[in-house]
N, C-alpha and C. Protein backbone atom coordinates (compact mmCIF):
# COMPACT_ATOMS: atom_id res chain seq x y z
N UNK A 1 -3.76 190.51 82.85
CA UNK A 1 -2.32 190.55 82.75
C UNK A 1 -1.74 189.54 83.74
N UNK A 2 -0.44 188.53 83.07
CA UNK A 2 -0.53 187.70 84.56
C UNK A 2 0.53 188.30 85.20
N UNK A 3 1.22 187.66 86.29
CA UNK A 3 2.47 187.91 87.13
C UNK A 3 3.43 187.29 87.15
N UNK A 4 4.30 188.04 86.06
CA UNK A 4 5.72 187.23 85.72
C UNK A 4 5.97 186.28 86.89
N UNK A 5 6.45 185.14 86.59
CA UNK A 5 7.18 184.82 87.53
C UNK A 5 8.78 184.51 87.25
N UNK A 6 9.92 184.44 88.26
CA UNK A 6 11.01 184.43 87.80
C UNK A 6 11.68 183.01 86.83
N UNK A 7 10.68 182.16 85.97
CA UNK A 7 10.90 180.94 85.42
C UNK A 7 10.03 181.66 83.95
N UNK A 8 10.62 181.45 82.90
CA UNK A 8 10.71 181.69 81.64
C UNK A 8 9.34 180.14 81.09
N UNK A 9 9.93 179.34 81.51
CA UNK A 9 8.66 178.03 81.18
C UNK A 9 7.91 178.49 81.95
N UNK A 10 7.79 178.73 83.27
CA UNK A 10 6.38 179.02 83.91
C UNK A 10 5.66 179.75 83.66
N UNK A 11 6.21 181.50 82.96
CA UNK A 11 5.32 182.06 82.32
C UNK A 11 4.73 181.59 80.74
N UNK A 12 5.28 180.85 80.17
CA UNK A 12 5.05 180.70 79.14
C UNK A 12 3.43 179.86 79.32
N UNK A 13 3.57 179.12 80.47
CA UNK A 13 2.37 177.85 80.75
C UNK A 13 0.99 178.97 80.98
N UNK A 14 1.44 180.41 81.15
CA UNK A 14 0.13 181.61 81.99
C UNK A 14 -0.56 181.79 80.94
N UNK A 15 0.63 181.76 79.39
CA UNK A 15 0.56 182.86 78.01
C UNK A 15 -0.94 182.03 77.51
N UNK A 16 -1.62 183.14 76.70
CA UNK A 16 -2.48 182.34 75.63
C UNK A 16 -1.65 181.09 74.69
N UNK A 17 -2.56 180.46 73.96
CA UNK A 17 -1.81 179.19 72.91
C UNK A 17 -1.56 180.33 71.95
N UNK A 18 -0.54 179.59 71.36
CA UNK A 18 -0.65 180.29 69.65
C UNK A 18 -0.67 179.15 68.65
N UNK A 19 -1.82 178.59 69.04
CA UNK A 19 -2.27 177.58 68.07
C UNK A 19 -2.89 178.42 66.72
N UNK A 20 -2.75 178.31 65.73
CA UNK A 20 -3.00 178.81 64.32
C UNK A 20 -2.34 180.31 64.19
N UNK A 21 -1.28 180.41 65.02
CA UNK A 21 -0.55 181.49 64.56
C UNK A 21 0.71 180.99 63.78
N UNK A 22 0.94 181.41 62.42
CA UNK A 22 2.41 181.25 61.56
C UNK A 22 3.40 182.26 62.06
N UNK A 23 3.11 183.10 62.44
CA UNK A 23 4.42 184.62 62.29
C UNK A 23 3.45 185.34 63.16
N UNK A 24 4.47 186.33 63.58
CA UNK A 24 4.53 187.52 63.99
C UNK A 24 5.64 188.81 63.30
N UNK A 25 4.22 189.52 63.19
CA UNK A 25 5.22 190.94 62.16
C UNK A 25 5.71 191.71 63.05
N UNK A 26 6.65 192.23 63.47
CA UNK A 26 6.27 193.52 64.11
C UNK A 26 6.63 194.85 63.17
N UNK A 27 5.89 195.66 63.39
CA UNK A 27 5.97 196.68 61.96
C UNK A 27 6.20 197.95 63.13
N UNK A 28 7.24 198.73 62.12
CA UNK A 28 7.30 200.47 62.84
C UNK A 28 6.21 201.67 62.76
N UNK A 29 6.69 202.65 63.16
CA UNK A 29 5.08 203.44 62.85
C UNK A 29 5.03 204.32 61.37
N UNK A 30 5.88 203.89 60.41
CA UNK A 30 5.21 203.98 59.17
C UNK A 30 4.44 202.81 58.62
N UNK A 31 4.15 201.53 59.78
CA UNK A 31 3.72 200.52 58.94
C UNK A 31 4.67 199.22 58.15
N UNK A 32 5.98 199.54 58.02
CA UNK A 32 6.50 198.88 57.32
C UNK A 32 7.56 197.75 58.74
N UNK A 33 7.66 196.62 58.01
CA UNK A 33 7.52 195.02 58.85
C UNK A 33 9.71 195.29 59.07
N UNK A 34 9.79 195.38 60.04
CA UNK A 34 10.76 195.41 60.27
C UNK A 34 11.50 194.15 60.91
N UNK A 35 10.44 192.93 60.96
CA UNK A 35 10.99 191.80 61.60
C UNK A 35 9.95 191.02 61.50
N UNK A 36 10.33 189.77 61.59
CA UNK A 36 9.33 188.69 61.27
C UNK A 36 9.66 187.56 62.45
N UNK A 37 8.67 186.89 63.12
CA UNK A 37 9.18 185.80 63.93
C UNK A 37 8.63 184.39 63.65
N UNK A 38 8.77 184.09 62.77
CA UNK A 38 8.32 182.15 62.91
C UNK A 38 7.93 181.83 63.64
N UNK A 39 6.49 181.02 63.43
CA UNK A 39 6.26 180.19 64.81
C UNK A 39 6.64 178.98 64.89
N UNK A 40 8.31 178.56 64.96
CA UNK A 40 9.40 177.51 64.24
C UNK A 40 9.89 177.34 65.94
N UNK A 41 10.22 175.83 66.31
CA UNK A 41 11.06 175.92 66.72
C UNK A 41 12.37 176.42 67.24
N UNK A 42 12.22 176.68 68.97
CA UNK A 42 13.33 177.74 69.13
C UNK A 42 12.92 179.44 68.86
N UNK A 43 11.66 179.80 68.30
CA UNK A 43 11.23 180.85 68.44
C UNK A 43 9.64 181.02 68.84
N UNK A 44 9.30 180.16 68.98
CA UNK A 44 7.70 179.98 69.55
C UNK A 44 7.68 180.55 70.77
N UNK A 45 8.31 180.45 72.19
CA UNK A 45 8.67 181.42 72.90
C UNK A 45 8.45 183.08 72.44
N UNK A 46 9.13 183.14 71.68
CA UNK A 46 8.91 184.81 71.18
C UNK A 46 7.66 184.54 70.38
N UNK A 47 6.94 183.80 70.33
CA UNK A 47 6.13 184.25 69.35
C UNK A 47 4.68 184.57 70.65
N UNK A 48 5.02 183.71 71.59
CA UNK A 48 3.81 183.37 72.36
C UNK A 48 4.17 184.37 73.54
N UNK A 49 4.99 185.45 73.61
CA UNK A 49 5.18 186.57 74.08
C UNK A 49 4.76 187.82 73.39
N UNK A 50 5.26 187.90 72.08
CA UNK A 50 4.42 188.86 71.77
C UNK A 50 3.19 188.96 71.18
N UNK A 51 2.44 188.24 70.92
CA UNK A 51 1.21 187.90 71.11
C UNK A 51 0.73 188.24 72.17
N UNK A 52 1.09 187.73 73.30
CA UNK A 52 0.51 188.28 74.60
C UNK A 52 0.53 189.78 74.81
N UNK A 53 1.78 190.21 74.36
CA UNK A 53 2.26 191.90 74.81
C UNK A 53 1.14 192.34 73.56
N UNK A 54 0.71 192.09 72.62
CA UNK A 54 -0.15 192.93 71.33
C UNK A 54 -1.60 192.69 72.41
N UNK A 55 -1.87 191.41 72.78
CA UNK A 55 -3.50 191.33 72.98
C UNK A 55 -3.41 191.93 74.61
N UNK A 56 -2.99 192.50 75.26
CA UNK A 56 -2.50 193.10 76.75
C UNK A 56 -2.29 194.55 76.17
N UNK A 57 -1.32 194.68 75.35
CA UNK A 57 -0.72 196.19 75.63
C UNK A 57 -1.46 196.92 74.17
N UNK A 58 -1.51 196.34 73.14
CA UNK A 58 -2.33 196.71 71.58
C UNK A 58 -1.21 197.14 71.22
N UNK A 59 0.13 197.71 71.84
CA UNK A 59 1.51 198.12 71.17
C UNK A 59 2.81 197.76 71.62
N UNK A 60 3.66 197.45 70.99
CA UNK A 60 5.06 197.46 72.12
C UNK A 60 5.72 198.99 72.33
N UNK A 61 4.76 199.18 73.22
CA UNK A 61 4.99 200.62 74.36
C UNK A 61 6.50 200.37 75.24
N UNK A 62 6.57 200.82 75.83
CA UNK A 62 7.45 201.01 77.05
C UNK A 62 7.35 200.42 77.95
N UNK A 63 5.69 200.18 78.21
CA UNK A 63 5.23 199.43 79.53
C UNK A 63 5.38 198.22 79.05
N UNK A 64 4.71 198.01 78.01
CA UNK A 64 4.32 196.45 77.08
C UNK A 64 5.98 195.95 77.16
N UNK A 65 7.11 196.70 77.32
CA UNK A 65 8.50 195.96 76.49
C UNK A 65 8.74 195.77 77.98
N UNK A 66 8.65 196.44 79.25
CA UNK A 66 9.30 196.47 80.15
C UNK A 66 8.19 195.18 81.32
N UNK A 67 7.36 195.04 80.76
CA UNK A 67 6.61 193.66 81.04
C UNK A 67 7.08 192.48 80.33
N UNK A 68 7.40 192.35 79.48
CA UNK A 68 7.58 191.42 78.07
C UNK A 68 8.78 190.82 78.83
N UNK A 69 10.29 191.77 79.05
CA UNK A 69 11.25 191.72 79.76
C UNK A 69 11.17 190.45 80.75
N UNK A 70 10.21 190.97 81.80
CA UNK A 70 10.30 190.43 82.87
C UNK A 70 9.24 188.91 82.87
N UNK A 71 8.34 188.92 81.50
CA UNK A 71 8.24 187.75 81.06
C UNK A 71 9.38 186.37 80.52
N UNK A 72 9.69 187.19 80.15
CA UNK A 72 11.04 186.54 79.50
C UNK A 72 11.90 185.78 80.49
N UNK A 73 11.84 186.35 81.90
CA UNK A 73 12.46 186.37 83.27
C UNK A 73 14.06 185.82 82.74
N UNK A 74 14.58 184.69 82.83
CA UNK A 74 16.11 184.47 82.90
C UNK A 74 16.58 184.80 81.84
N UNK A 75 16.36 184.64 80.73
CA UNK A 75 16.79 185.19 79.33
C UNK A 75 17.05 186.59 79.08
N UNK A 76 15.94 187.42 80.18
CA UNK A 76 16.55 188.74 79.90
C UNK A 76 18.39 189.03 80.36
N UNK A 77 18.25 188.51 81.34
CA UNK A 77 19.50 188.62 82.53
C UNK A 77 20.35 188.13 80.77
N UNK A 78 20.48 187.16 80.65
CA UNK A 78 21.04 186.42 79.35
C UNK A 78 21.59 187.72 78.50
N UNK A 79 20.11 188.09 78.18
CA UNK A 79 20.01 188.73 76.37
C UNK A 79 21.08 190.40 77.00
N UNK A 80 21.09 190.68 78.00
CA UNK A 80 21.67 191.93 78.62
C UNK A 80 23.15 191.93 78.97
N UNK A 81 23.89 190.30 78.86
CA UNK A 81 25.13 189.95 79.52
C UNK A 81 25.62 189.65 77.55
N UNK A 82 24.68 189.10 76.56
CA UNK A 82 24.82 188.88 75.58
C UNK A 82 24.02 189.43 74.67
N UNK A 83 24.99 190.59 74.50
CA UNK A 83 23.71 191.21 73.40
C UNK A 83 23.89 190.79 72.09
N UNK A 84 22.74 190.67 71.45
CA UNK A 84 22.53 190.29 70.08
C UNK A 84 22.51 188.36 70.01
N UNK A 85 22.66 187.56 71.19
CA UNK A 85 21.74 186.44 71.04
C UNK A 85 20.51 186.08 71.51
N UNK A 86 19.83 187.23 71.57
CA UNK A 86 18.62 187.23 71.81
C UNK A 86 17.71 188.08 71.50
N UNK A 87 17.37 188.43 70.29
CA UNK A 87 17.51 189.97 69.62
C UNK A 87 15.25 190.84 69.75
N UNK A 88 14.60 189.08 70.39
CA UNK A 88 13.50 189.47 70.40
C UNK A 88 13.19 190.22 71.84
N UNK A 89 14.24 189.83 72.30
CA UNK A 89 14.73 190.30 73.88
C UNK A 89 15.35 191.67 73.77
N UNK A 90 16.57 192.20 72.70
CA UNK A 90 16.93 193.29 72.43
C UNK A 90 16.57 194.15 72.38
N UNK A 91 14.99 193.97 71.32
CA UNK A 91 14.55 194.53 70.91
C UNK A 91 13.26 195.35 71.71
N UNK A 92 13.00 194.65 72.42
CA UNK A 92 12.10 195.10 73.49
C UNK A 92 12.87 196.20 74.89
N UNK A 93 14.59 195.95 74.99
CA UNK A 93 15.28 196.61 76.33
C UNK A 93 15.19 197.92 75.31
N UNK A 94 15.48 197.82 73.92
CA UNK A 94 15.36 199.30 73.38
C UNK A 94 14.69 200.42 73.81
N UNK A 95 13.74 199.58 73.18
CA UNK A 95 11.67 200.05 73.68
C UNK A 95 11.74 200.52 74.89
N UNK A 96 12.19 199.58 76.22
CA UNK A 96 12.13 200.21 77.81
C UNK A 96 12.88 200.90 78.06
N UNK A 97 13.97 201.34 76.85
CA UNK A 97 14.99 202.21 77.12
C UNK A 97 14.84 203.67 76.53
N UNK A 98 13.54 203.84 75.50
CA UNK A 98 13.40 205.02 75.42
C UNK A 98 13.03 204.68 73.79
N UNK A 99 13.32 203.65 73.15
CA UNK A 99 13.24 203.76 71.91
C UNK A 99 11.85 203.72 71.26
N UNK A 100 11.57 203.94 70.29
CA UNK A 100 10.23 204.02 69.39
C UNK A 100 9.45 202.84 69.44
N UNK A 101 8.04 203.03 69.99
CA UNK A 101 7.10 201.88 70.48
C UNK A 101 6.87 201.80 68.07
N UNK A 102 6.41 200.06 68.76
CA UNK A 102 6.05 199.19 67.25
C UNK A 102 5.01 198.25 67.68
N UNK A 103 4.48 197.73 66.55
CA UNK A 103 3.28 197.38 66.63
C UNK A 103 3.72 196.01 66.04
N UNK A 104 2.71 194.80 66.43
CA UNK A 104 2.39 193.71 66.00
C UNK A 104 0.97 193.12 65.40
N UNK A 105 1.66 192.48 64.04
CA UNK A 105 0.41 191.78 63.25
C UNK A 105 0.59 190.26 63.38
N UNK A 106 -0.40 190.00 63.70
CA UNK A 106 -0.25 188.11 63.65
C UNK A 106 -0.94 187.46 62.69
N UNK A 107 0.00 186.48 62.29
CA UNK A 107 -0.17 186.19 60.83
C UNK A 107 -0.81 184.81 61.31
N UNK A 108 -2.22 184.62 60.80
CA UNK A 108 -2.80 183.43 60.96
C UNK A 108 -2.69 182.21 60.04
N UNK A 109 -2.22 181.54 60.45
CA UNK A 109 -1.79 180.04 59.27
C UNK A 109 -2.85 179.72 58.23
């Protein structure tokens, strides 16, 4: 697991590659895909976060979202002053806030 640091690029440089990853699912606990993330421009960041939080945590738990967070480092501060422009960020303060852990599938190109 690494150690956030307070720079959003610097953790990103710790993350595994997501070389031959297309998407990320994240699915609820009936299974069904409640969100999809491109590995597109402008979302590769989220993609190469939760990737990390699935192969670290196997779920987005509580712990996994409230790590993820502080991966994220300045953007969270962001996604918390602006909610809903940052919704892969949202979606995780839920999670540390009590809401229903979800799971991720990575979709290999």
């Amino acid at each position: 697991m690494i150690k956030p640091t307070s720079s959003f690029k610097d953790n990103l440089a710790l993350l595994p590659a997501i070389d031959g990853v297309a998407a990320i699912e994240v699915l609820d606990a009936s299974g069904a895909v409640v969100d999809t993330i491109p590995n597109q421009p402008g979302k590769k960041g989220s993609v190469a976060v939760y990737q990390y939080l699935h192969q670290t945590f196997g779920s987005l738990n509580a712990d996994a979202a409230t790590h993820g967070m502080a991966v994220f480092a300045e953007h969270t501060a962001d996604a918390e002053a602006r909610p809903g422009a940052h919704p892969n960020i949202d979606r995780l303060m839920v999670i540390a806030n009590g809401g229903a852990p979800l799971t991720v599938r990575i979709i290999a190109e």
